[in-house]
C-alpha atoms as a PDB file:
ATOM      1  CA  UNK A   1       7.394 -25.158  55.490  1.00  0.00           C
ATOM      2  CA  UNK A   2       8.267 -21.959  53.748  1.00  0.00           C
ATOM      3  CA  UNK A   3       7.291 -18.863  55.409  1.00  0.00           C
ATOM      4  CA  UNK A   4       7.857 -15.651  54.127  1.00  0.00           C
ATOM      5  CA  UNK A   5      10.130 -13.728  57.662  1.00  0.00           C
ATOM      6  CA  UNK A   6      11.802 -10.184  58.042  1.00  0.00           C
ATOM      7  CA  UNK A   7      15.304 -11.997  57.043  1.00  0.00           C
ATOM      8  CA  UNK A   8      13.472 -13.193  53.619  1.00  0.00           C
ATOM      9  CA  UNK A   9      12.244  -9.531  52.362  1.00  0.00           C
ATOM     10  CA  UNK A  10      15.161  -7.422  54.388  1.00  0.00           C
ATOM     11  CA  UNK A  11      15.732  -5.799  51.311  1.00  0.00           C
ATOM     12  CA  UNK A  12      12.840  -4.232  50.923  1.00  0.00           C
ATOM     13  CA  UNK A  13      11.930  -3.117  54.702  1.00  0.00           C
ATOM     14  CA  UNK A  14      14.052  -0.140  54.898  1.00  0.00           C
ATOM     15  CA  UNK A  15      11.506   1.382  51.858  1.00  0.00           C
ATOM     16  CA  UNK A  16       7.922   1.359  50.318  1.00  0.00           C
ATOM     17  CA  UNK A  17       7.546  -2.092  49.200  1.00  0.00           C
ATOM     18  CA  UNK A  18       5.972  -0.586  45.660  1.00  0.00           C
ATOM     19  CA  UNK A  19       9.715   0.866  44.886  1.00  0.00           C
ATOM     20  CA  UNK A  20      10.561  -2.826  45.030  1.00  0.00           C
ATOM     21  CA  UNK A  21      11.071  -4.102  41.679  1.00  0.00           C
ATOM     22  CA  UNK A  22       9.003  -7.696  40.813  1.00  0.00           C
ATOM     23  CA  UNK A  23      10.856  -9.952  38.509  1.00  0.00           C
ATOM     24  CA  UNK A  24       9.590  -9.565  34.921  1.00  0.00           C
ATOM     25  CA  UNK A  25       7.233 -12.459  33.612  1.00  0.00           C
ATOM     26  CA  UNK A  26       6.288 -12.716  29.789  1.00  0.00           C
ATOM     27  CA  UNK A  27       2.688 -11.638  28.975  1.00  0.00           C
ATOM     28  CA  UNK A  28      -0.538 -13.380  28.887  1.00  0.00           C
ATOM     29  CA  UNK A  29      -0.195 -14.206  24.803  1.00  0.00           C
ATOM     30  CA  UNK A  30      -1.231 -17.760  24.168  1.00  0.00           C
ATOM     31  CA  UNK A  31      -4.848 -17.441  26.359  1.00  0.00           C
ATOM     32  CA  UNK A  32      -6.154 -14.806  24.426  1.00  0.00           C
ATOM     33  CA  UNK A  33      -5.674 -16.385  20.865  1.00  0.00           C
ATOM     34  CA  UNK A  34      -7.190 -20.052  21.625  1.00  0.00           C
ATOM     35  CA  UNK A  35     -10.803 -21.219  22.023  1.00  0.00           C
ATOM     36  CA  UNK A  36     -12.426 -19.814  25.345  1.00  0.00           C
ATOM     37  CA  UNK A  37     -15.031 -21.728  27.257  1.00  0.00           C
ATOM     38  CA  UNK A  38     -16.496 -20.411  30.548  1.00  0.00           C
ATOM     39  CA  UNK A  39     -17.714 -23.070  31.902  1.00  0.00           C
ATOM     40  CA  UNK A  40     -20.817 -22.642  33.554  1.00  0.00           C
ATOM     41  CA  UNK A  41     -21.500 -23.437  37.486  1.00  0.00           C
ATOM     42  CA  UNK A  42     -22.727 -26.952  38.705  1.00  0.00           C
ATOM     43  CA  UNK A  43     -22.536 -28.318  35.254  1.00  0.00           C
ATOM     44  CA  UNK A  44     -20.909 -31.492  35.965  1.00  0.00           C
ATOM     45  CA  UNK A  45     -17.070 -32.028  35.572  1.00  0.00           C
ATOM     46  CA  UNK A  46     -16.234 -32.025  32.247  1.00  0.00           C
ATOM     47  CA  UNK A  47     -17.091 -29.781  28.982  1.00  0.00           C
ATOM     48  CA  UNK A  48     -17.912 -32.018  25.975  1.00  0.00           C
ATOM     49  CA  UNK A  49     -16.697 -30.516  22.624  1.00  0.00           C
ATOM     50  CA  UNK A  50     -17.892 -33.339  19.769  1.00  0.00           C
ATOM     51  CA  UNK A  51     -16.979 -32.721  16.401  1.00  0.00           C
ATOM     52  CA  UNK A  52     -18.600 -34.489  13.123  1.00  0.00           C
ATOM     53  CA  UNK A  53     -17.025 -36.937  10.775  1.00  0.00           C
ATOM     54  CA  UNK A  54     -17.734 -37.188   7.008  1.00  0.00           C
ATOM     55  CA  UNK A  55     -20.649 -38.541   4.314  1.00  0.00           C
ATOM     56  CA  UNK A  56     -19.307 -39.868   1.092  1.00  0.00           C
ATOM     57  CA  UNK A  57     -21.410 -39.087  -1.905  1.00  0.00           C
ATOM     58  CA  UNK A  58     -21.753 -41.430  -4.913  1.00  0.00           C
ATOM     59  CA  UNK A  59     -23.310 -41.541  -8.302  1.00  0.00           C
ATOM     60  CA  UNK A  60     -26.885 -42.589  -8.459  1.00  0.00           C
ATOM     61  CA  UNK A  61     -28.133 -44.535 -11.638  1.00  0.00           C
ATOM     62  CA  UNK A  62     -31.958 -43.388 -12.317  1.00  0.00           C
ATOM     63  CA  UNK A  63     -35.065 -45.332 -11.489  1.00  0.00           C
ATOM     64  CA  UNK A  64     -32.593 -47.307  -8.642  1.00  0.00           C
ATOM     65  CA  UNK A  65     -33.278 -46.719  -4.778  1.00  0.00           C
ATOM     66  CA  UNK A  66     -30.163 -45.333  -3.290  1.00  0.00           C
ATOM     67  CA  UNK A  67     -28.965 -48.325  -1.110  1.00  0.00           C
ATOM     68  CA  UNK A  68     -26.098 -46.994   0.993  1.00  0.00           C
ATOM     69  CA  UNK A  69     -26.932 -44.929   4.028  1.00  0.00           C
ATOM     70  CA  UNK A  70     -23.943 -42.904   5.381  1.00  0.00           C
ATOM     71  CA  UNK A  71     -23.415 -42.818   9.275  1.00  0.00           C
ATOM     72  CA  UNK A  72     -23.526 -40.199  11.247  1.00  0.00           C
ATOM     73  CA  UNK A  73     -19.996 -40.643  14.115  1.00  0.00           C
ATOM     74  CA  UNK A  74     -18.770 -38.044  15.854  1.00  0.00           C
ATOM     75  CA  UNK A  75     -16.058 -37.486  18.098  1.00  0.00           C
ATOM     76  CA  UNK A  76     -15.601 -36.254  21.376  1.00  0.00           C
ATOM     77  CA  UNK A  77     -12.989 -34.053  23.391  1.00  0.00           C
ATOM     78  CA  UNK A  78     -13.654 -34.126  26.606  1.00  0.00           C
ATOM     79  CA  UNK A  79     -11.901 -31.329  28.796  1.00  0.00           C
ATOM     80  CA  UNK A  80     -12.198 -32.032  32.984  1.00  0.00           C
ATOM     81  CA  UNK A  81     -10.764 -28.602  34.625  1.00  0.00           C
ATOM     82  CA  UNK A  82      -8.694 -29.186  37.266  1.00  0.00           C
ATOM     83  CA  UNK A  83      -7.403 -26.441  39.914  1.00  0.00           C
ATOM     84  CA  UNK A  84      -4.550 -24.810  39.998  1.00  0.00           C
ATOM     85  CA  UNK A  85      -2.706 -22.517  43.113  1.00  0.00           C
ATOM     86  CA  UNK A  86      -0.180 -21.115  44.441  1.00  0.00           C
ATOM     87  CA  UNK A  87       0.561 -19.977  48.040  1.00  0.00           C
ATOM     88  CA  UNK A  88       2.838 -17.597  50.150  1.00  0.00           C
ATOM     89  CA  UNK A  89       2.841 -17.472  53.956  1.00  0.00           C
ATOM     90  CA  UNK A  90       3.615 -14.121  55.444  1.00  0.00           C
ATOM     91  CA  UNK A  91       3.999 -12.963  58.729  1.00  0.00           C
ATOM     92  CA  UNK A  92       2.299 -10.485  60.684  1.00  0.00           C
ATOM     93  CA  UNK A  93       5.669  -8.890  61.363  1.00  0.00           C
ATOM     94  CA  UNK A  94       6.361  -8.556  58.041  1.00  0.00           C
ATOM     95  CA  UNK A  95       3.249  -7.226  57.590  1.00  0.00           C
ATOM     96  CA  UNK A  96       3.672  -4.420  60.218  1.00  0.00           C
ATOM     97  CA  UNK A  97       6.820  -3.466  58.989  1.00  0.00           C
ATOM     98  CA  UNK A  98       5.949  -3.117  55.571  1.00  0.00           C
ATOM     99  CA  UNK A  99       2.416  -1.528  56.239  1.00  0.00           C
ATOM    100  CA  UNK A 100       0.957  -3.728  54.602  1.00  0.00           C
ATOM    101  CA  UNK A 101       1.756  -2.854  51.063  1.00  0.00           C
ATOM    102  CA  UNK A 102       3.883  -6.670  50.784  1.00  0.00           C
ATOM    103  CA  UNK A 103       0.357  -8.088  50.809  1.00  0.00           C
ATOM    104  CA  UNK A 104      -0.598  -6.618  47.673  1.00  0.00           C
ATOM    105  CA  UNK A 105       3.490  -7.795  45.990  1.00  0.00           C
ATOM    106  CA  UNK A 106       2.799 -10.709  46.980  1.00  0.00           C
ATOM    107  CA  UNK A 107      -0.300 -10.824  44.944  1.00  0.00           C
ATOM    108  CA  UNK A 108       1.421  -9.349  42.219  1.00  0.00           C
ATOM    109  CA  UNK A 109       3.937 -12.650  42.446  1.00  0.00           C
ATOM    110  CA  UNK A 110       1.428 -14.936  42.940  1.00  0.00           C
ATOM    111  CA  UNK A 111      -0.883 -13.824  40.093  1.00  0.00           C
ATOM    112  CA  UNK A 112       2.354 -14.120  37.584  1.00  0.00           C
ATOM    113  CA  UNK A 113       2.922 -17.485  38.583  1.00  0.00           C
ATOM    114  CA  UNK A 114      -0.648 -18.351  37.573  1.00  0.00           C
ATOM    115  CA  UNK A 115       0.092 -16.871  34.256  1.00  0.00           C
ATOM    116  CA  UNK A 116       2.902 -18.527  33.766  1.00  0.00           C
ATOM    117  CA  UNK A 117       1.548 -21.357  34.332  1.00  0.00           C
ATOM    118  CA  UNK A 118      -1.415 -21.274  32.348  1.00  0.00           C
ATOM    119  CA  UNK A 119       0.527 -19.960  29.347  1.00  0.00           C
ATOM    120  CA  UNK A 120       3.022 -22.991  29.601  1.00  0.00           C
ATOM    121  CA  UNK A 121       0.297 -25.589  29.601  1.00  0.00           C
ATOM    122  CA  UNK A 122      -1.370 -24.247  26.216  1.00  0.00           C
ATOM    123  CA  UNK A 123       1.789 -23.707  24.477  1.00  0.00           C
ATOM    124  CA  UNK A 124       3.000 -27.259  25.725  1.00  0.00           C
ATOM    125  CA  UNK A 125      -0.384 -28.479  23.169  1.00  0.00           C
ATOM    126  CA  UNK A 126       1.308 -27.671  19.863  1.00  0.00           C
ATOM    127  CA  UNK A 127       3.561 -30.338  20.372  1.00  0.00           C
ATOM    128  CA  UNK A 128       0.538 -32.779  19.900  1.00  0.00           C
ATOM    129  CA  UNK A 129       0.142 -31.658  15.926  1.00  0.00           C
ATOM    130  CA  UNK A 130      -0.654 -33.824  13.429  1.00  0.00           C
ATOM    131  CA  UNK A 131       2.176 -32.546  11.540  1.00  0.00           C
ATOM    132  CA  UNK A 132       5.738 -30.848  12.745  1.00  0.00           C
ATOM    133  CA  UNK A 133       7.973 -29.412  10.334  1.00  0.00           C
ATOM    134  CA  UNK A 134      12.074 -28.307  11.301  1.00  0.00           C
ATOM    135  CA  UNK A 135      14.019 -29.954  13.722  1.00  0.00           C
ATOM    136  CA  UNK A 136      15.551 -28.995  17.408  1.00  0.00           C
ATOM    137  CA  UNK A 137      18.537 -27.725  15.390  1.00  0.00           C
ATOM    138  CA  UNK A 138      16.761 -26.442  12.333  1.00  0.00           C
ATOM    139  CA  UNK A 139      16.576 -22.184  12.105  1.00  0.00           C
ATOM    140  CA  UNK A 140      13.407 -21.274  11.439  1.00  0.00           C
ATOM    141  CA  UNK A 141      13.001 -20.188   7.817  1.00  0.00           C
ATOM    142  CA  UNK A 142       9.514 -18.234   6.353  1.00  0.00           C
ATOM    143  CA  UNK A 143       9.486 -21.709   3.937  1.00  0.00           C
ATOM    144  CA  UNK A 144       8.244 -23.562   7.333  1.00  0.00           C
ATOM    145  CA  UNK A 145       5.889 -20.991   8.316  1.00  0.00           C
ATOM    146  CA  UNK A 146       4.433 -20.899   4.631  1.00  0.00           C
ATOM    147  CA  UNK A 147       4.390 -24.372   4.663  1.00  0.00           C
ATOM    148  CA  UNK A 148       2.479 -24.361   8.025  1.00  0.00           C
ATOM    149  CA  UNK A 149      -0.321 -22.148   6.574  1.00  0.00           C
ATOM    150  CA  UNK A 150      -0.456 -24.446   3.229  1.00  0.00           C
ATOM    151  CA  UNK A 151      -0.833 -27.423   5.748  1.00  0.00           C
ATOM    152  CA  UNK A 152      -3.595 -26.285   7.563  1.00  0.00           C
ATOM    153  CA  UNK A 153      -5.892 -24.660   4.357  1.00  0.00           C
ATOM    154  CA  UNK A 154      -5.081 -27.873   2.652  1.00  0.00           C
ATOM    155  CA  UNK A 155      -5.912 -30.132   5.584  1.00  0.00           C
ATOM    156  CA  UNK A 156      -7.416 -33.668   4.872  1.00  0.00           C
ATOM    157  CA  UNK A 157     -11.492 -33.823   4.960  1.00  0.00           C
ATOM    158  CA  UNK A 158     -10.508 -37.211   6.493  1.00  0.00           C
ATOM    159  CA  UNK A 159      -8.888 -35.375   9.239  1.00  0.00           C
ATOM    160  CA  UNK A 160     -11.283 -32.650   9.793  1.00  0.00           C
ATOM    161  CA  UNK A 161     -10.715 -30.443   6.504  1.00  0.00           C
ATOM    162  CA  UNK A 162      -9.823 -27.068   5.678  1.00  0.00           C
ATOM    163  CA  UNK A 163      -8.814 -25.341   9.283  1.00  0.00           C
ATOM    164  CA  UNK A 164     -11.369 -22.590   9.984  1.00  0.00           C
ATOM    165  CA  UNK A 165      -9.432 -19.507   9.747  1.00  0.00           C
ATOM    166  CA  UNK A 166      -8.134 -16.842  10.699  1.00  0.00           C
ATOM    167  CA  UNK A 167      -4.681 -18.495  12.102  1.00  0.00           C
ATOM    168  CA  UNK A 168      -2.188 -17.366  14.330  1.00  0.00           C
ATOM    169  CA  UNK A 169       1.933 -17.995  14.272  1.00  0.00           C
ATOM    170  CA  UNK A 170       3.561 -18.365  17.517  1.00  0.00           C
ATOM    171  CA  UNK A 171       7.065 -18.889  18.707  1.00  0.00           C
ATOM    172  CA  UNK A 172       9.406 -18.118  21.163  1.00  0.00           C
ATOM    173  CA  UNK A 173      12.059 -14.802  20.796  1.00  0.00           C
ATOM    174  CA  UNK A 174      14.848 -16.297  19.748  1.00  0.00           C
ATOM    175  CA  UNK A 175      13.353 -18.491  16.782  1.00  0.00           C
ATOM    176  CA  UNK A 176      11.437 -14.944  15.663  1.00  0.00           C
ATOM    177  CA  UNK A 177      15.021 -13.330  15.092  1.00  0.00           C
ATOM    178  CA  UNK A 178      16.223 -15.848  13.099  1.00  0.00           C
ATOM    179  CA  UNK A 179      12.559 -14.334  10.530  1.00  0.00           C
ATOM    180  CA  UNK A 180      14.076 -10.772  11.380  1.00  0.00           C
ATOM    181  CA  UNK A 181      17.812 -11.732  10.162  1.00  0.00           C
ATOM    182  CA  UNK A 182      16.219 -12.564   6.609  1.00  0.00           C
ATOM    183  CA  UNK A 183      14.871  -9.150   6.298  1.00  0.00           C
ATOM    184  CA  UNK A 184      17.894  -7.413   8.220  1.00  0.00           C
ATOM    185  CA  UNK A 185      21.373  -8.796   6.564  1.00  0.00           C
ATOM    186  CA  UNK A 186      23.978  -6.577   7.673  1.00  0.00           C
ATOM    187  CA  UNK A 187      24.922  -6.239   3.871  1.00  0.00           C
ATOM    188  CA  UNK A 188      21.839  -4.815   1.439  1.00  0.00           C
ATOM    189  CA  UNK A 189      22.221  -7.161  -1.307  1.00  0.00           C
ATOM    190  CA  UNK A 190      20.109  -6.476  -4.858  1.00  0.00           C
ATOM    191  CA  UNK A 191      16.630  -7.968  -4.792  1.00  0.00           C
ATOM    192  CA  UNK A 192      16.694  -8.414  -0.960  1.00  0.00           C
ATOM    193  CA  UNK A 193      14.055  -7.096   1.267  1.00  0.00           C
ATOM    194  CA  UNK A 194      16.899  -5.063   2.669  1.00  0.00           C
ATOM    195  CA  UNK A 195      17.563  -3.412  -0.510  1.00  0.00           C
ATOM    196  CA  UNK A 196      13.819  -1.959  -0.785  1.00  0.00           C
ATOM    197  CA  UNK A 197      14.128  -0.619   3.280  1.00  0.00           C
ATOM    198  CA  UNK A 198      13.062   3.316   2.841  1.00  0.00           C
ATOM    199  CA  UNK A 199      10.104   2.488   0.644  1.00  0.00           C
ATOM    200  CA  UNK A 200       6.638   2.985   1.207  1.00  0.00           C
ATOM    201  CA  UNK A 201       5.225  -0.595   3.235  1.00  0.00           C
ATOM    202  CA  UNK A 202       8.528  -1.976   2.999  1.00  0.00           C
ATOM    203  CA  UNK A 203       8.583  -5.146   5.151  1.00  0.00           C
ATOM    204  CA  UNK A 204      12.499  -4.601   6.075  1.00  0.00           C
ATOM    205  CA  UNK A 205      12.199  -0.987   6.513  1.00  0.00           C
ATOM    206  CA  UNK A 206       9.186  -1.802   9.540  1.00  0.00           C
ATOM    207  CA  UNK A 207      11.445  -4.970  11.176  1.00  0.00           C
ATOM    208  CA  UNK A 208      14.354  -2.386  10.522  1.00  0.00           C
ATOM    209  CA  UNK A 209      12.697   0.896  12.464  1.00  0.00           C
ATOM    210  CA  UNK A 210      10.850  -1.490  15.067  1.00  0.00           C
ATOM    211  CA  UNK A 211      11.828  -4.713  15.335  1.00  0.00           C
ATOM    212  CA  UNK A 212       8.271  -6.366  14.911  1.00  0.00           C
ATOM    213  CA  UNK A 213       7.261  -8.976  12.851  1.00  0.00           C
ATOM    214  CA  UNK A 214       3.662  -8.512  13.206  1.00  0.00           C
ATOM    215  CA  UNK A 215       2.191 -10.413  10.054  1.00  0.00           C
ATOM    216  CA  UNK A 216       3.602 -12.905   8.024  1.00  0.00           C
ATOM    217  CA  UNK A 217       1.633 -14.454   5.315  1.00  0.00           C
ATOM    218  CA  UNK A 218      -1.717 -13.519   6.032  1.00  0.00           C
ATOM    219  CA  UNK A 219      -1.303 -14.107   9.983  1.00  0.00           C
ATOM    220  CA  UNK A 220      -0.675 -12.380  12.853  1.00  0.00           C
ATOM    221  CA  UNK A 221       2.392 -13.244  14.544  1.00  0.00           C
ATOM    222  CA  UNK A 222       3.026 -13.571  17.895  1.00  0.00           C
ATOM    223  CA  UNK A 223       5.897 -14.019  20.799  1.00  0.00           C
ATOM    224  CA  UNK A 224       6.575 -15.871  23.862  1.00  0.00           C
ATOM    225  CA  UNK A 225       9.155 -16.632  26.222  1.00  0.00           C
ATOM    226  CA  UNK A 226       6.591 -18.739  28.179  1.00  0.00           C
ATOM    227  CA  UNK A 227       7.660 -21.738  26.178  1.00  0.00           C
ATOM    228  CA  UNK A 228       9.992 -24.427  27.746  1.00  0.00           C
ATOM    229  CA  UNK A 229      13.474 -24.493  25.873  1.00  0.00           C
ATOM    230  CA  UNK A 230      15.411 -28.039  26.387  1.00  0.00           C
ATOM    231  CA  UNK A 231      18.119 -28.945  24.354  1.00  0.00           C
ATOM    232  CA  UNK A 232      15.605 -30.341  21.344  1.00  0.00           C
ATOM    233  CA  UNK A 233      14.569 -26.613  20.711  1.00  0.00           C
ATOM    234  CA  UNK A 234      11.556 -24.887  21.276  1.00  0.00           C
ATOM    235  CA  UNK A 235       8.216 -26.591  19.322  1.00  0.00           C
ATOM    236  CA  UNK A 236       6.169 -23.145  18.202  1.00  0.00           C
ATOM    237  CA  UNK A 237       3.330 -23.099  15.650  1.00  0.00           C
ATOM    238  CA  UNK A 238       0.645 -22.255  13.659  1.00  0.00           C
ATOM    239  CA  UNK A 239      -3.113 -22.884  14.840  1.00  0.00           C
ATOM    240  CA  UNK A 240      -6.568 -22.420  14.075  1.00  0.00           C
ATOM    241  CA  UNK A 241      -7.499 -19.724  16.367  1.00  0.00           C
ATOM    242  CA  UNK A 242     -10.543 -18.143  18.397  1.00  0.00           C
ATOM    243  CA  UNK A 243     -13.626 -20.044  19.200  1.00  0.00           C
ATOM    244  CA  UNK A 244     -14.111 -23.093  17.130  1.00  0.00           C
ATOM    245  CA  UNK A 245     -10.322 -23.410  16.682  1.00  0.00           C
ATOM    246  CA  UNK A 246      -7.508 -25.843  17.386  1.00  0.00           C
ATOM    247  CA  UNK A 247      -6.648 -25.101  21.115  1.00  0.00           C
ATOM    248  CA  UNK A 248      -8.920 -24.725  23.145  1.00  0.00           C
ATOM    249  CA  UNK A 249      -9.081 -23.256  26.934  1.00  0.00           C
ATOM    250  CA  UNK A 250     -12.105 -24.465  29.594  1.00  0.00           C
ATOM    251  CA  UNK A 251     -12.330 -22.561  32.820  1.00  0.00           C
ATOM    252  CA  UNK A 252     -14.380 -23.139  35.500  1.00  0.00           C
ATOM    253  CA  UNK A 253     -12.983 -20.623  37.999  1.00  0.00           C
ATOM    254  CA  UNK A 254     -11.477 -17.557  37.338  1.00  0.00           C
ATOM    255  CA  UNK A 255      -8.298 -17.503  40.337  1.00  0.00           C
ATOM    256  CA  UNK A 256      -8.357 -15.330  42.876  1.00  0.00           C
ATOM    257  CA  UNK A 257      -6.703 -15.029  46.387  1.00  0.00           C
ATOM    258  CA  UNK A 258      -7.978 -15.316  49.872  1.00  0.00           C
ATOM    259  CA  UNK A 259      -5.762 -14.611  53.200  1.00  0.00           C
ATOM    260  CA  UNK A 260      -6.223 -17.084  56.107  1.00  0.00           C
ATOM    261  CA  UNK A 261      -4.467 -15.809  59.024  1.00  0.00           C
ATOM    262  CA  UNK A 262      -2.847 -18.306  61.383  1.00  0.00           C
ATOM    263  CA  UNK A 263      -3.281 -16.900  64.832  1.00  0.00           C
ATOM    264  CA  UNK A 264      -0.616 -19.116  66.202  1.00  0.00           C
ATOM    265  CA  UNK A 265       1.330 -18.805  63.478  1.00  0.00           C
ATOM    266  CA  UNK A 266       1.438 -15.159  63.758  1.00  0.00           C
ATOM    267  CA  UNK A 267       1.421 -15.215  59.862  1.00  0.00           C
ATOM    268  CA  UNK A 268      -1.075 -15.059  56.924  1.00  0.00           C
ATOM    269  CA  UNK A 269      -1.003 -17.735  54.253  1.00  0.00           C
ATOM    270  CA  UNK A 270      -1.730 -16.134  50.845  1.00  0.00           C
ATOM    271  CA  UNK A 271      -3.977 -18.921  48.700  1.00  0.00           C
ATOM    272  CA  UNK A 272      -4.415 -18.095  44.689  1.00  0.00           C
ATOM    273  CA  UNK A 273      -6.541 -20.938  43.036  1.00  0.00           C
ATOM    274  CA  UNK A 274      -8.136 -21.270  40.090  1.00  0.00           C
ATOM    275  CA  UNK A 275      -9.525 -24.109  38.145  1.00  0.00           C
ATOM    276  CA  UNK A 276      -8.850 -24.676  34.203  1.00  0.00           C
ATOM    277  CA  UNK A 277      -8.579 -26.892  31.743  1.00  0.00           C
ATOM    278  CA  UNK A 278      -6.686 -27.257  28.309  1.00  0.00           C
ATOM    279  CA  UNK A 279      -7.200 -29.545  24.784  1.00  0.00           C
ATOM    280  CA  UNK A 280      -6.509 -29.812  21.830  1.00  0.00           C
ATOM    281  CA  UNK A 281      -9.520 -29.909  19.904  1.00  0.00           C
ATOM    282  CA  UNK A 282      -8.102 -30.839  16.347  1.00  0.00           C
ATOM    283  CA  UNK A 283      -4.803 -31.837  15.963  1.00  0.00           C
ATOM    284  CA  UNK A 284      -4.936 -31.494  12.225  1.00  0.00           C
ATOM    285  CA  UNK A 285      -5.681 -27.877  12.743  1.00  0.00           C
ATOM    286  CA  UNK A 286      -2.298 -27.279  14.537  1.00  0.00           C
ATOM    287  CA  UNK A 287       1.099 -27.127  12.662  1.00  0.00           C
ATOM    288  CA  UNK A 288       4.352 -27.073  14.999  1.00  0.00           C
ATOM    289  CA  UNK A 289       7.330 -25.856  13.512  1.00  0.00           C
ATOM    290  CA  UNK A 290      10.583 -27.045  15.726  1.00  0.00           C
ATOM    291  CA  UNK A 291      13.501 -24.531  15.679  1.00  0.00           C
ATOM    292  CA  UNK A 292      16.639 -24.089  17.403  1.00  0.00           C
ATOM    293  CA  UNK A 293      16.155 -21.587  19.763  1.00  0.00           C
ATOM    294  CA  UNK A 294      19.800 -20.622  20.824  1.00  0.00           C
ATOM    295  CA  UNK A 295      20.797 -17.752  22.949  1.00  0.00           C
ATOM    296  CA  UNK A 296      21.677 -14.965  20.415  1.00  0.00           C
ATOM    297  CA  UNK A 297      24.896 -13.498  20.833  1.00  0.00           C
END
């Protein structure tokens, strides 16, 4: 059992624990672009999210009965939340110590972990795309990403049609700089976005003064360092996005945390559950885009 003792936080007991510094985590990013569902209380166990196939019309020759009824099929994505936690076990030394304020780090650390969490299972989901252009050693290239957005206007009726817009581009940091490099050679070359930097909405002049690329071909674009690198690269994408789009994001408790002290412990467990699930609701409306995702340098 791991229990959080005066030897584990020593480096923080000799000051307020709020000078302590928490280790970074990336933001909340891929949550607040997908398809939300609250889910609502004693509604059974799983959210239903059907979606409707296709009719085929024909010619019709006059004074003939039409003789070919179309059927009606739909499909359903079921999404079963299942609950998610974390816990740290304090003592009540440690708590004396600190006066309390580790309490409220420790919810600070726990509530990141959450995150993390929940960002890495949604961003996992773009791997499950109908299509996926580059490769684990492929650098990412604005030809993907414009290929992505071509992909998902000009999606198959067969396979759901045209993707509802607006859609989102998402990747991790170091495929994003590899979009920045083509707007920021080192060298201005004639007829280069570099070339233009200085005039007015100049694309290179922006990644130039603030290193954002903030829209690319009609979308917004987005960062993460939530997703999982492995040696076959980092699988980003472009989605569908908001309610009615191709990720989608059921919960069915909001986490929060709850001490139980443990008299005979002489500690207090910290508990942080919540309950979630994630789908993807049309595959066809997701485009991954695999890039190497090597550590600049």
């Amino acid at each position: 059992m791991s229990i959080t003792t005066t030897s584990s936080l020593g480096d923080t007991l000799p000051t307020i624990i709020e000078e302590a510094r928490h280790t970074e985590n990336f933001l909340e990013v891929a949550s607040k672009l997908v398809w939300v569902i609250n889910k609502k209380l004693h509604s059974g166990l799983t959210t239903n999210l059907p979606y409707w196939g296709t009719a085929t019309a024909t010619g019709l020759t006059e004074g003939v009965d039409m003789s070919n009824p179309q059927t009606m099929v739909d499909t359903n994505v079921p999404i079963t939340p299942a609950e998610v936690g974390a816990q740290i076990l304090i003592t009540d030394k440690v708590v004396r110590d600190n006066q309390e304020d580790v309490i409220r780090a420790a919810g600070v650390i726990l509530g990141n972990a959450m995150v993390v969490k929940r960002e890495n299972d949604l961003l996992t989901l773009i791997a499950s795309a109908t299509t996926t252009l580059g490769g684990a050693s492929t650098t990412l290239t604005l030809g993907i990403i414009a290929a992505s957005q071509a992909l998902l206007s000009g999606n198959a009726i067969a396979s759901g049609g045209p993707a509802p817009k607006p859609y989102v581009f998402i990747h991790h940091p170091f495929a994003l700089l590899d979009i920045v490099d083509v707007f920021t050679p080192l060298v201005a070359v004639a007829g280069t976005p570099l070339a233009a930097a200085g005039a007015a909405g100049s694309l290179a002049d922006d990644y130039l003064r603030n290193y954002w690329v903030g829209r690319i071909f009609g979308m917004n674009v987005y960062e993460s360092g939530n997703f999982t690198i492995a040696s076959t690269g980092v699988k980003g994408g472009v989605f569908a996005s908001g309610r009615g789009g191709g990720l989608v994001l059921v919960t069915a408790k909001e986490w929060d945390i709850k001490p139980d002290p443990d008299p005979s412990l002489r500690a207090t467990e910290l508990n942080i559950v919540g309950e979630y699930g994630v789908a993807v609701y049309l595959a066809g409306w997701i485009v991954g885009t695999h890039a190497d995702v090597t550590t600049p340098g």
